[in-house]
C-alpha atoms as a PDB file:
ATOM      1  CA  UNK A   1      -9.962 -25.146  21.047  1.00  0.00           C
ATOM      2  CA  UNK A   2      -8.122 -22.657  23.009  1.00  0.00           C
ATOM      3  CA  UNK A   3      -6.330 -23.536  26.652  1.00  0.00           C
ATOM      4  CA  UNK A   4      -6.297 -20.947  28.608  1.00  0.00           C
ATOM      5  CA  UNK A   5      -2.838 -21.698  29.932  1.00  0.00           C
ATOM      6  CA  UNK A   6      -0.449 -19.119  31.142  1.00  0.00           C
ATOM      7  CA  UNK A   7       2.220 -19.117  27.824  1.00  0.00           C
ATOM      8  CA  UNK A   8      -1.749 -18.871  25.910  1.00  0.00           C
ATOM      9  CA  UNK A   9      -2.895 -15.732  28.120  1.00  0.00           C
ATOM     10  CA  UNK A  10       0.526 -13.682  27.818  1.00  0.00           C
ATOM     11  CA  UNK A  11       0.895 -14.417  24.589  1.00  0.00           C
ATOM     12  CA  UNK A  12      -2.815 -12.646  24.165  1.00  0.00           C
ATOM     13  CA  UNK A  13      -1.375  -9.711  26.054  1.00  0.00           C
ATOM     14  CA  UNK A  14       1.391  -9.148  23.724  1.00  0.00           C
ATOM     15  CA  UNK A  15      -1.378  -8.871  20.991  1.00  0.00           C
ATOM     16  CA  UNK A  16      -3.259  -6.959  23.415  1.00  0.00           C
ATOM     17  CA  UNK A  17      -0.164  -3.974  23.755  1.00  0.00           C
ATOM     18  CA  UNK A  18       0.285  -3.951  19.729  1.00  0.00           C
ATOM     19  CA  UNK A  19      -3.195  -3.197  19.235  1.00  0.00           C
ATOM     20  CA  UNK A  20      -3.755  -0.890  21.638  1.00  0.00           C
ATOM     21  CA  UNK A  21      -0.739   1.128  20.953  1.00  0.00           C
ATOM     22  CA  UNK A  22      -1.928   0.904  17.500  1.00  0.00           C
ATOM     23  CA  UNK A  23      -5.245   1.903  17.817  1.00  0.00           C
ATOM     24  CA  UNK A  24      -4.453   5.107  20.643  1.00  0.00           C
ATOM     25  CA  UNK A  25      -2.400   6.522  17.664  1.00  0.00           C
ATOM     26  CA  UNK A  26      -5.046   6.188  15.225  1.00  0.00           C
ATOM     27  CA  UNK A  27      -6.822   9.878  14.626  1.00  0.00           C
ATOM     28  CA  UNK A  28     -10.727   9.066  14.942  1.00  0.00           C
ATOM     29  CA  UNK A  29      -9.797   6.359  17.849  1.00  0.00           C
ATOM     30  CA  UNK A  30      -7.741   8.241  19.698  1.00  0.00           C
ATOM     31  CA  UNK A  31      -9.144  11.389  20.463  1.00  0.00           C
ATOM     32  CA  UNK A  32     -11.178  12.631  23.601  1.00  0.00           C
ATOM     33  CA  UNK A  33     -14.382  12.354  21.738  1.00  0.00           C
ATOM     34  CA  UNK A  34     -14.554   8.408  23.085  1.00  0.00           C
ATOM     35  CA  UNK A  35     -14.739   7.025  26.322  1.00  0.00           C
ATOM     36  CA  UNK A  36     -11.240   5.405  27.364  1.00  0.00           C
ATOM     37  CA  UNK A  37     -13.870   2.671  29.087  1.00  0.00           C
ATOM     38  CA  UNK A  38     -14.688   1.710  25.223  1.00  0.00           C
ATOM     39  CA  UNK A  39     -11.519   2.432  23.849  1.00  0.00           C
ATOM     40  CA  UNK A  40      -9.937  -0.312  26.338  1.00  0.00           C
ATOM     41  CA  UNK A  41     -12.923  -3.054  25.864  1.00  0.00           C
ATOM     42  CA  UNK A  42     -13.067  -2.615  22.233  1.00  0.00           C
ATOM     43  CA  UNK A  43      -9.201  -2.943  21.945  1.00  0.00           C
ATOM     44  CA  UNK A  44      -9.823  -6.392  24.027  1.00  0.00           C
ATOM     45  CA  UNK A  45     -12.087  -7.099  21.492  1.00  0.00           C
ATOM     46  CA  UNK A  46      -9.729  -7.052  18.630  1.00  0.00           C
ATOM     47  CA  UNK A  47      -7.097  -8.460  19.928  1.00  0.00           C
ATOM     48  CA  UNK A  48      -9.398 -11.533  20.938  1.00  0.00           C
ATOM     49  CA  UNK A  49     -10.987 -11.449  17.654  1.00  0.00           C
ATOM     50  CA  UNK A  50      -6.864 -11.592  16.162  1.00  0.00           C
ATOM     51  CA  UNK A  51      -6.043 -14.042  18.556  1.00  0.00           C
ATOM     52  CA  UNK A  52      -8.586 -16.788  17.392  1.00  0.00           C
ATOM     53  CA  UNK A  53      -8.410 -15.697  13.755  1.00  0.00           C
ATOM     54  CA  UNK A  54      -5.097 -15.697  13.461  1.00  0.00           C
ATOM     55  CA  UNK A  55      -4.239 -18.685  15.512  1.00  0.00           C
ATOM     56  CA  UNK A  56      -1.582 -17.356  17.226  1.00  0.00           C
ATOM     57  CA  UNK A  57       0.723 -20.620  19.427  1.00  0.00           C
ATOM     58  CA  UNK A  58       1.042 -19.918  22.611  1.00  0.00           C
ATOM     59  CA  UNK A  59       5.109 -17.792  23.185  1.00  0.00           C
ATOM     60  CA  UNK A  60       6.893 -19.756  26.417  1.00  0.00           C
ATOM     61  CA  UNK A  61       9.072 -16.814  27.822  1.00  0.00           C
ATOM     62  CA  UNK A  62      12.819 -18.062  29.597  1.00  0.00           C
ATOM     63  CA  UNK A  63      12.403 -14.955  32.276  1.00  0.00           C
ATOM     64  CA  UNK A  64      10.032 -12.107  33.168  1.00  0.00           C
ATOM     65  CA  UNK A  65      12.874 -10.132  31.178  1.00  0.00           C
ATOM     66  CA  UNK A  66      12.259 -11.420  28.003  1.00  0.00           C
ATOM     67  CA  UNK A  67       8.411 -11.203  28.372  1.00  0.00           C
ATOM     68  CA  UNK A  68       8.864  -7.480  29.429  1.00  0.00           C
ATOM     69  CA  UNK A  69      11.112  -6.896  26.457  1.00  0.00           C
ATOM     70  CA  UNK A  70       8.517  -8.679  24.269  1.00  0.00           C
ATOM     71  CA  UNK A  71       6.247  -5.785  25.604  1.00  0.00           C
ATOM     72  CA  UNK A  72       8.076  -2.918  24.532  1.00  0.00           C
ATOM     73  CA  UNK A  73       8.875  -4.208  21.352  1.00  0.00           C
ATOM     74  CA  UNK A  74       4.943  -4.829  20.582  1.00  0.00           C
ATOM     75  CA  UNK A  75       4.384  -1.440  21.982  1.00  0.00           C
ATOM     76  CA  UNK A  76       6.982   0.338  19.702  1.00  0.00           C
ATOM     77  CA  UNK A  77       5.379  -1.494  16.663  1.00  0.00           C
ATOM     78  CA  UNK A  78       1.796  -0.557  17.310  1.00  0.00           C
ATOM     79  CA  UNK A  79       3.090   2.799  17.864  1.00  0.00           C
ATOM     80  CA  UNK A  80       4.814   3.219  14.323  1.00  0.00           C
ATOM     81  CA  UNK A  81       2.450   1.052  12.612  1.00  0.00           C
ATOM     82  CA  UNK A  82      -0.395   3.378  13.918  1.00  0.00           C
ATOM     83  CA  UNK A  83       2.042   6.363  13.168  1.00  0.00           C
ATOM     84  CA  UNK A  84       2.107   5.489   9.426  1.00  0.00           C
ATOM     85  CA  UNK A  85      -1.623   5.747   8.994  1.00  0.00           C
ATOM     86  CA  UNK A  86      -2.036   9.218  11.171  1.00  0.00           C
ATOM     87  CA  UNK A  87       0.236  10.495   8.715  1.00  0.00           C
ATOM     88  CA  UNK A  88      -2.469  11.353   5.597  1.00  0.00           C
ATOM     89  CA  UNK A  89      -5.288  12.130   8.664  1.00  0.00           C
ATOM     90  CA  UNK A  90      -3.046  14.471   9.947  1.00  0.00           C
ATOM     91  CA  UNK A  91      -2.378  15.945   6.957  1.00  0.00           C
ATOM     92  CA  UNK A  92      -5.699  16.435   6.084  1.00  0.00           C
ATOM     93  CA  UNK A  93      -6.164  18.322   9.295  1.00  0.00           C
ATOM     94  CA  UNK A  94      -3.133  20.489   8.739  1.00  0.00           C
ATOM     95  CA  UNK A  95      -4.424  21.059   5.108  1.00  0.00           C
ATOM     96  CA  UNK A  96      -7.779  22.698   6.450  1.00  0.00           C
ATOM     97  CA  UNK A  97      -5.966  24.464   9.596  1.00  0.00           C
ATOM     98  CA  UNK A  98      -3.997  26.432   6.970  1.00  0.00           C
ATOM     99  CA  UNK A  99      -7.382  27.206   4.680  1.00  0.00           C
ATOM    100  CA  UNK A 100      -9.136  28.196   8.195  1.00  0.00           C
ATOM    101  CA  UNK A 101      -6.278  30.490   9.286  1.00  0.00           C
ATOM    102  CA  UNK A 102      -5.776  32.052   6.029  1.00  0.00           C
ATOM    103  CA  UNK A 103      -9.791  32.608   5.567  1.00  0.00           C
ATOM    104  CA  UNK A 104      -9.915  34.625   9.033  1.00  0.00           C
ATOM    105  CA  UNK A 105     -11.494  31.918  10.564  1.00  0.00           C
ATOM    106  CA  UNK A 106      -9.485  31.194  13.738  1.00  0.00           C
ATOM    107  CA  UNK A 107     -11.392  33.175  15.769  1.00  0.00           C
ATOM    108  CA  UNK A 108     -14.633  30.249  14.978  1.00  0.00           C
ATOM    109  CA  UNK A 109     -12.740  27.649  17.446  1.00  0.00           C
ATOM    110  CA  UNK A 110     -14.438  30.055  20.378  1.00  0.00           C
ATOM    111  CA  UNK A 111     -17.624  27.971  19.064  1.00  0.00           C
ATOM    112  CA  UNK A 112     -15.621  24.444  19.768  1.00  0.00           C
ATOM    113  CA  UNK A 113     -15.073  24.206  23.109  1.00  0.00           C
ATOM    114  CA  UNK A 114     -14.607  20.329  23.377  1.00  0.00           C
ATOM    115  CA  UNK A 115     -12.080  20.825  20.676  1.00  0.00           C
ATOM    116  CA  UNK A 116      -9.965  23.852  20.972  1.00  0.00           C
ATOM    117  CA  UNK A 117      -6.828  23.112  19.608  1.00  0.00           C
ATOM    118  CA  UNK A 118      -8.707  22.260  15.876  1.00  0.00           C
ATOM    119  CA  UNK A 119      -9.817  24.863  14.090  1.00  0.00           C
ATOM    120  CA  UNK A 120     -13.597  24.479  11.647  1.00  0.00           C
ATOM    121  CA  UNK A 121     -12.137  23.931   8.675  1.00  0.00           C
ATOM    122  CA  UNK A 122      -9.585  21.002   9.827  1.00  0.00           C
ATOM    123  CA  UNK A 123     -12.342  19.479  12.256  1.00  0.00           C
ATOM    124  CA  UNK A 124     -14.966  19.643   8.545  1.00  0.00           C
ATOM    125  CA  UNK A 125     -11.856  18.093   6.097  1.00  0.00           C
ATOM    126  CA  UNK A 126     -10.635  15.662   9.383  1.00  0.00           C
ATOM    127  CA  UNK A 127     -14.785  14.289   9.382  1.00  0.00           C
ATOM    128  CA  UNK A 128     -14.781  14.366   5.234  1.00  0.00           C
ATOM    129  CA  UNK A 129     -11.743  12.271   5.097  1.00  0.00           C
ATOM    130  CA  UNK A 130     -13.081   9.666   7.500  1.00  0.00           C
ATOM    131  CA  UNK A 131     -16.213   9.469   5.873  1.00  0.00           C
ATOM    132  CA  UNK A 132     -13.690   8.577   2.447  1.00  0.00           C
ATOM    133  CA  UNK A 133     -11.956   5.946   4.804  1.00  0.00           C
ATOM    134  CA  UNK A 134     -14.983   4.217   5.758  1.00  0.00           C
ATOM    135  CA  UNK A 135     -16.382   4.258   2.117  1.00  0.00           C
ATOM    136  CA  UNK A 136     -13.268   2.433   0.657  1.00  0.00           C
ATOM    137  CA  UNK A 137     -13.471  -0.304   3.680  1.00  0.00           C
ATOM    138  CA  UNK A 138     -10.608   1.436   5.582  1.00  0.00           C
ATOM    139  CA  UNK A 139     -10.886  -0.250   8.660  1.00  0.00           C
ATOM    140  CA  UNK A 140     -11.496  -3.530   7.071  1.00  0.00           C
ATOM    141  CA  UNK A 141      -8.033  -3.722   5.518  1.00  0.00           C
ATOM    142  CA  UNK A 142      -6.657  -2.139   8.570  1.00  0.00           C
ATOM    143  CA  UNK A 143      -8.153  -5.092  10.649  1.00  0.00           C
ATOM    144  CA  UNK A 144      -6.720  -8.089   7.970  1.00  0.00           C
ATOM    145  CA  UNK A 145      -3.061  -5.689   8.266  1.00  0.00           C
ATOM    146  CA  UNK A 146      -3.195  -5.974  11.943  1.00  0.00           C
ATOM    147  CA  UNK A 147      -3.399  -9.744  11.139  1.00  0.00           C
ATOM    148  CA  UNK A 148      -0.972 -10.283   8.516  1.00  0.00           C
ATOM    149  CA  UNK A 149       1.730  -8.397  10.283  1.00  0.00           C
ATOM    150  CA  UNK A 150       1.033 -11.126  13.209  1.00  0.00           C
ATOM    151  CA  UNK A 151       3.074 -13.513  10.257  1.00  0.00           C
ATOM    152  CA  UNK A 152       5.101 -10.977   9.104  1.00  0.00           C
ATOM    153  CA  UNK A 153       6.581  -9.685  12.157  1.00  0.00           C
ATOM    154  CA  UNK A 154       5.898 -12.752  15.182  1.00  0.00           C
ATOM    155  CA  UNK A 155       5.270 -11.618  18.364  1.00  0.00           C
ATOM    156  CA  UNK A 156       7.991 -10.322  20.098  1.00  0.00           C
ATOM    157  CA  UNK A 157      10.020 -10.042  17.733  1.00  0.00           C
ATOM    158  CA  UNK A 158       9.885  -6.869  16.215  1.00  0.00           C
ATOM    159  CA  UNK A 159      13.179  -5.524  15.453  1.00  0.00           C
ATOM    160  CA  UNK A 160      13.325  -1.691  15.149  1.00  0.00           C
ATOM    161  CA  UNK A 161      16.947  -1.023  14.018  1.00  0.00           C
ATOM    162  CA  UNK A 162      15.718  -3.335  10.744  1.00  0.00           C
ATOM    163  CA  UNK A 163      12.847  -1.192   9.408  1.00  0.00           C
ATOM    164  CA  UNK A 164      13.589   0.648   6.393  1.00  0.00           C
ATOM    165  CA  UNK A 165      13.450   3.960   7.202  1.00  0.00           C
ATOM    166  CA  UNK A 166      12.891   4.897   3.326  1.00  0.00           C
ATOM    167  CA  UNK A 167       9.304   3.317   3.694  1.00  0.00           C
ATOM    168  CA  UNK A 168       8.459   5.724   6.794  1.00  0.00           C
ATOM    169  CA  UNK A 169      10.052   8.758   5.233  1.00  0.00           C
ATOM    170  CA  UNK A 170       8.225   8.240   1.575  1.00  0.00           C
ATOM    171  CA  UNK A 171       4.792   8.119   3.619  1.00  0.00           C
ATOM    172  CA  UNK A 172       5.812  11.321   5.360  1.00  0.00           C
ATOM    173  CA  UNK A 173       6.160  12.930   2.357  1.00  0.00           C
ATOM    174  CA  UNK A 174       3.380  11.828   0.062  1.00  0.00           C
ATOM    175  CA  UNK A 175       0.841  12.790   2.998  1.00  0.00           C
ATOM    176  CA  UNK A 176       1.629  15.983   3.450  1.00  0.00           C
ATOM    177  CA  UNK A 177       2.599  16.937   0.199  1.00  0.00           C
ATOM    178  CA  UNK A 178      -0.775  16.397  -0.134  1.00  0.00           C
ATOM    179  CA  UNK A 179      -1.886  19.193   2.363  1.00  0.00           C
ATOM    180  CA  UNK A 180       0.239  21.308  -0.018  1.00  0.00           C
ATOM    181  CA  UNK A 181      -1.656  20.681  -3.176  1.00  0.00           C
ATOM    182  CA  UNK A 182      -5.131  20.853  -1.183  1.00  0.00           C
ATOM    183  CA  UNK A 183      -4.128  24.248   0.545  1.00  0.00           C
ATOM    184  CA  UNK A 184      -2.253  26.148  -1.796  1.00  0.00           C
ATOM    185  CA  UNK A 185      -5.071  27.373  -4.017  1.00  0.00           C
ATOM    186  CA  UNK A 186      -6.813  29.311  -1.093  1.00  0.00           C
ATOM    187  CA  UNK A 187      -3.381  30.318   0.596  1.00  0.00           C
ATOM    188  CA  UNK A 188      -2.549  31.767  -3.427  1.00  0.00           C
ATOM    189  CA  UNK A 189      -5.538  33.441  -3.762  1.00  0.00           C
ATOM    190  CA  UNK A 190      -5.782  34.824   0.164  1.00  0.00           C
ATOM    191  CA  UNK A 191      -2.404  36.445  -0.539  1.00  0.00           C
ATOM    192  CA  UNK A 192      -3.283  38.154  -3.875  1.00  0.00           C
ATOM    193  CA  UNK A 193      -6.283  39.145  -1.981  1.00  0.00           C
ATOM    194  CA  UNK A 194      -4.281  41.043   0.841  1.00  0.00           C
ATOM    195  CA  UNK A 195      -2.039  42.311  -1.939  1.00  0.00           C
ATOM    196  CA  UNK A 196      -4.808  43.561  -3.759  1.00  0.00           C
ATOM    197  CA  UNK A 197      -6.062  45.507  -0.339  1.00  0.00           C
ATOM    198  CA  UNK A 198      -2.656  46.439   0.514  1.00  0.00           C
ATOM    199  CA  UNK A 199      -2.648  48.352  -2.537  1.00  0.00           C
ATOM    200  CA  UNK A 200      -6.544  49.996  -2.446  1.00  0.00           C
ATOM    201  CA  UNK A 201      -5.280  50.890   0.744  1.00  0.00           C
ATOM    202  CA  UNK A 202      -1.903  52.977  -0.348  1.00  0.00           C
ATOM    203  CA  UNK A 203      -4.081  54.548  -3.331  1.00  0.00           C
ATOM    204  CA  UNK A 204      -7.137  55.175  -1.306  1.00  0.00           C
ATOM    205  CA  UNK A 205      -6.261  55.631   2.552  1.00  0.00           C
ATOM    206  CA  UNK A 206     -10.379  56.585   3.687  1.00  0.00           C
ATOM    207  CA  UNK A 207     -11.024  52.445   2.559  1.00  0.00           C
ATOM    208  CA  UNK A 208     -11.000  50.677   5.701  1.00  0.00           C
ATOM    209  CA  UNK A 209      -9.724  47.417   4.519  1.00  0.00           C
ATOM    210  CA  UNK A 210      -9.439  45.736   8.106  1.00  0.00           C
ATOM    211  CA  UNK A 211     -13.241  46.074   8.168  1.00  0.00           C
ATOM    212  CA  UNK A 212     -13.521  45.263   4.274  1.00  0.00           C
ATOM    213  CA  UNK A 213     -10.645  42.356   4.317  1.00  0.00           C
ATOM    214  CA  UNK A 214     -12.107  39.589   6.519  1.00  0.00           C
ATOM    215  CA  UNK A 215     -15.774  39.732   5.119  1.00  0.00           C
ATOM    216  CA  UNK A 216     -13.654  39.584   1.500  1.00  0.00           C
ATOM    217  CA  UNK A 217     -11.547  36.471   2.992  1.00  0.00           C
ATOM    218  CA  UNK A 218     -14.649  34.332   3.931  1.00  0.00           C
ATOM    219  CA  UNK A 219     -16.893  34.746   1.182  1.00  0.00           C
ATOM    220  CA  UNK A 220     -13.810  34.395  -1.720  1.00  0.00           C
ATOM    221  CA  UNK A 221     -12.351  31.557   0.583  1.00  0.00           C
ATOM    222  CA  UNK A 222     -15.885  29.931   0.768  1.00  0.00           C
ATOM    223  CA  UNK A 223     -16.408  30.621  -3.156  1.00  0.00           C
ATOM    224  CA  UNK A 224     -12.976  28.632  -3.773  1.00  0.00           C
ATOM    225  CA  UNK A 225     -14.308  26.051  -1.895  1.00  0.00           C
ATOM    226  CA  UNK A 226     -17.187  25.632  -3.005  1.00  0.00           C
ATOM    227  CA  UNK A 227     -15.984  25.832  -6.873  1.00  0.00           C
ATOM    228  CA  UNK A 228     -12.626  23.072  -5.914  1.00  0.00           C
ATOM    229  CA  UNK A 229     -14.868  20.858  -3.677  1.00  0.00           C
ATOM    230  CA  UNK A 230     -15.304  18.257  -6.390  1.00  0.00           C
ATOM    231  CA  UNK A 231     -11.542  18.914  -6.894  1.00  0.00           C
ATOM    232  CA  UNK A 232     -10.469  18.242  -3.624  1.00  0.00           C
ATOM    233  CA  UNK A 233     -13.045  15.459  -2.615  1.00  0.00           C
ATOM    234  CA  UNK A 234     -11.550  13.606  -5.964  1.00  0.00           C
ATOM    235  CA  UNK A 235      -7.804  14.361  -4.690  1.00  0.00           C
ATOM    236  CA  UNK A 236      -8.335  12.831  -1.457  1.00  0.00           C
ATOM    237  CA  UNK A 237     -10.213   9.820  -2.089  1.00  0.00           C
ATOM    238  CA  UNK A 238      -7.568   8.977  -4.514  1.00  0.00           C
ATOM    239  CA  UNK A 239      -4.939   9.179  -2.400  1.00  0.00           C
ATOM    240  CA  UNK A 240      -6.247   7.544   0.219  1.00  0.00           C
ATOM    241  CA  UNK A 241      -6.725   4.706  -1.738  1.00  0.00           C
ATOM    242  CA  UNK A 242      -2.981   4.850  -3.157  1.00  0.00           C
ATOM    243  CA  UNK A 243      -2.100   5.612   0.823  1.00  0.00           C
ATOM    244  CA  UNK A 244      -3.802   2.394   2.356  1.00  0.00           C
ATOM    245  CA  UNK A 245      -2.254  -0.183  -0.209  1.00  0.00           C
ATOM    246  CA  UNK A 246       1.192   1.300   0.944  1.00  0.00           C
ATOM    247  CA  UNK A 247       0.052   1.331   4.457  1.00  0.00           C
ATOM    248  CA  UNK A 248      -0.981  -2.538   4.283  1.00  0.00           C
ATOM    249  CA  UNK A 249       2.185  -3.317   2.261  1.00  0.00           C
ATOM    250  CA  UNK A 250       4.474  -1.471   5.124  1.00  0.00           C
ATOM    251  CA  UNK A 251       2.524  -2.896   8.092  1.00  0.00           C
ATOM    252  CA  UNK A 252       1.435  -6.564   6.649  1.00  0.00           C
ATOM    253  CA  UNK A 253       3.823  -6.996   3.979  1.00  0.00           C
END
């Protein structure tokens, strides 16, 4: 039975400001594509749907002070926890923004105008790697980290200066270490490619390898694709897995 006191309904808005923050960090949430009407009720949602499973006691505050400070401190740990899993999404979407560049495709975000800034390429790997997400029950484990860091780290009492700072750096590095190993064969074989016409064109100057080269780039890029697709769909989805035990460990201990 919940009373819907006032220590009850402020301490639902502290869980309200670490989702939130949480969730507006998160890749697939927050981005334009979604009404920020749905973004705020579903958020409300959650944090309701924490709030009763978790059965969070109502937090008595001294002074407005310490209830504002209990704000920012829920707001900095939504931030980072979110933070930790854009890491491997925005990896991903570096990953196929260097394959899109490097295959002469940056001209093809004239076709995206609700997306701009994202080239094909990391909009196609950004969708693939959410569709691996889902699969492995992603946002289930996100939901039951959300509520295990609730008894891991209290509201309000999230203490920045006593993270480990090894934990955020090791994520950094896996994820995009991992745009490395997904990119590199196409950026390899691109440059041996523009070697290759660099050369035809000192032996034979009447080539006209600026009209040659891109048609070259795209259908060898596309070839390498196509051949390391298993490849790279294999790479990813175990990673991911690898990535959200570490992320649930880090956030929900």
């Amino acid at each position: 039975m919940i009373s819907l006191d006032l220590n009850s309904l402020l301490t639902l808005f502290l869980l309200h400001v670490r989702v939130i923050s949480f969730l507006f960090m998160v890749p697939f949430f927050g981005r334009e594509l979604l009404p920020n009407t749905f973004k705020v009720f579903f958020a409300t949602a959650l944090s309701f749907m924490l709030f009763l499973y978790t059965d969070q006691k109502p937090i008595e505050f001294a002074t407005t002070g310490h209830f504002f400070l209990a704000i920012l401190k829920e707001f900095i740990f939504g931030f980072f926890s979110g933070l930790f899993l854009r890491f491997i999404f925005d990896a991903v979407m570096m990953a196929g923004e260097v394959i899109g560049i490097n295959m002469g495709l940056s001209i093809a975000t004239l076709f995206l105008p609700q997306q701009p800034q994202a080239s094909v390429f990391s909009v196609f790997f950004m969708l693939l790697f959410t569709s691996f997400f889902l699969s492995v029950g992603g946002p289930e484990i996100v939901f039951l980290s959300l509520a295990n860091s609730l008894s891991k780290v209290p509201l309000g009492t999230f203490d920045l200066y006593s993270t480990n700072p090894d934990v955020f750096l090791k994520l950094f590095y896996e994820s995009f270490s991992l745009a490395v190993r997904i990119s590199l064969p196409i950026v390899l074989s691109m440059l041996l490619l523009n070697l290759t016409l660099a050369l035809l064109n000192r032996f034979i100057p009447q080539i006209n390898v600026f009209v040659v080269g891109l048609p070259m780039q795209v259908f060898l890029g596309f070839v390498l694709l196509v051949v390391l697709f298993p490849l790279i769909s294999y790479l990813l989805s175990s990673h991911l897995k690898e990535y959200i035990i570490k992320f649930s460990r880090a956030v929900g201990g």
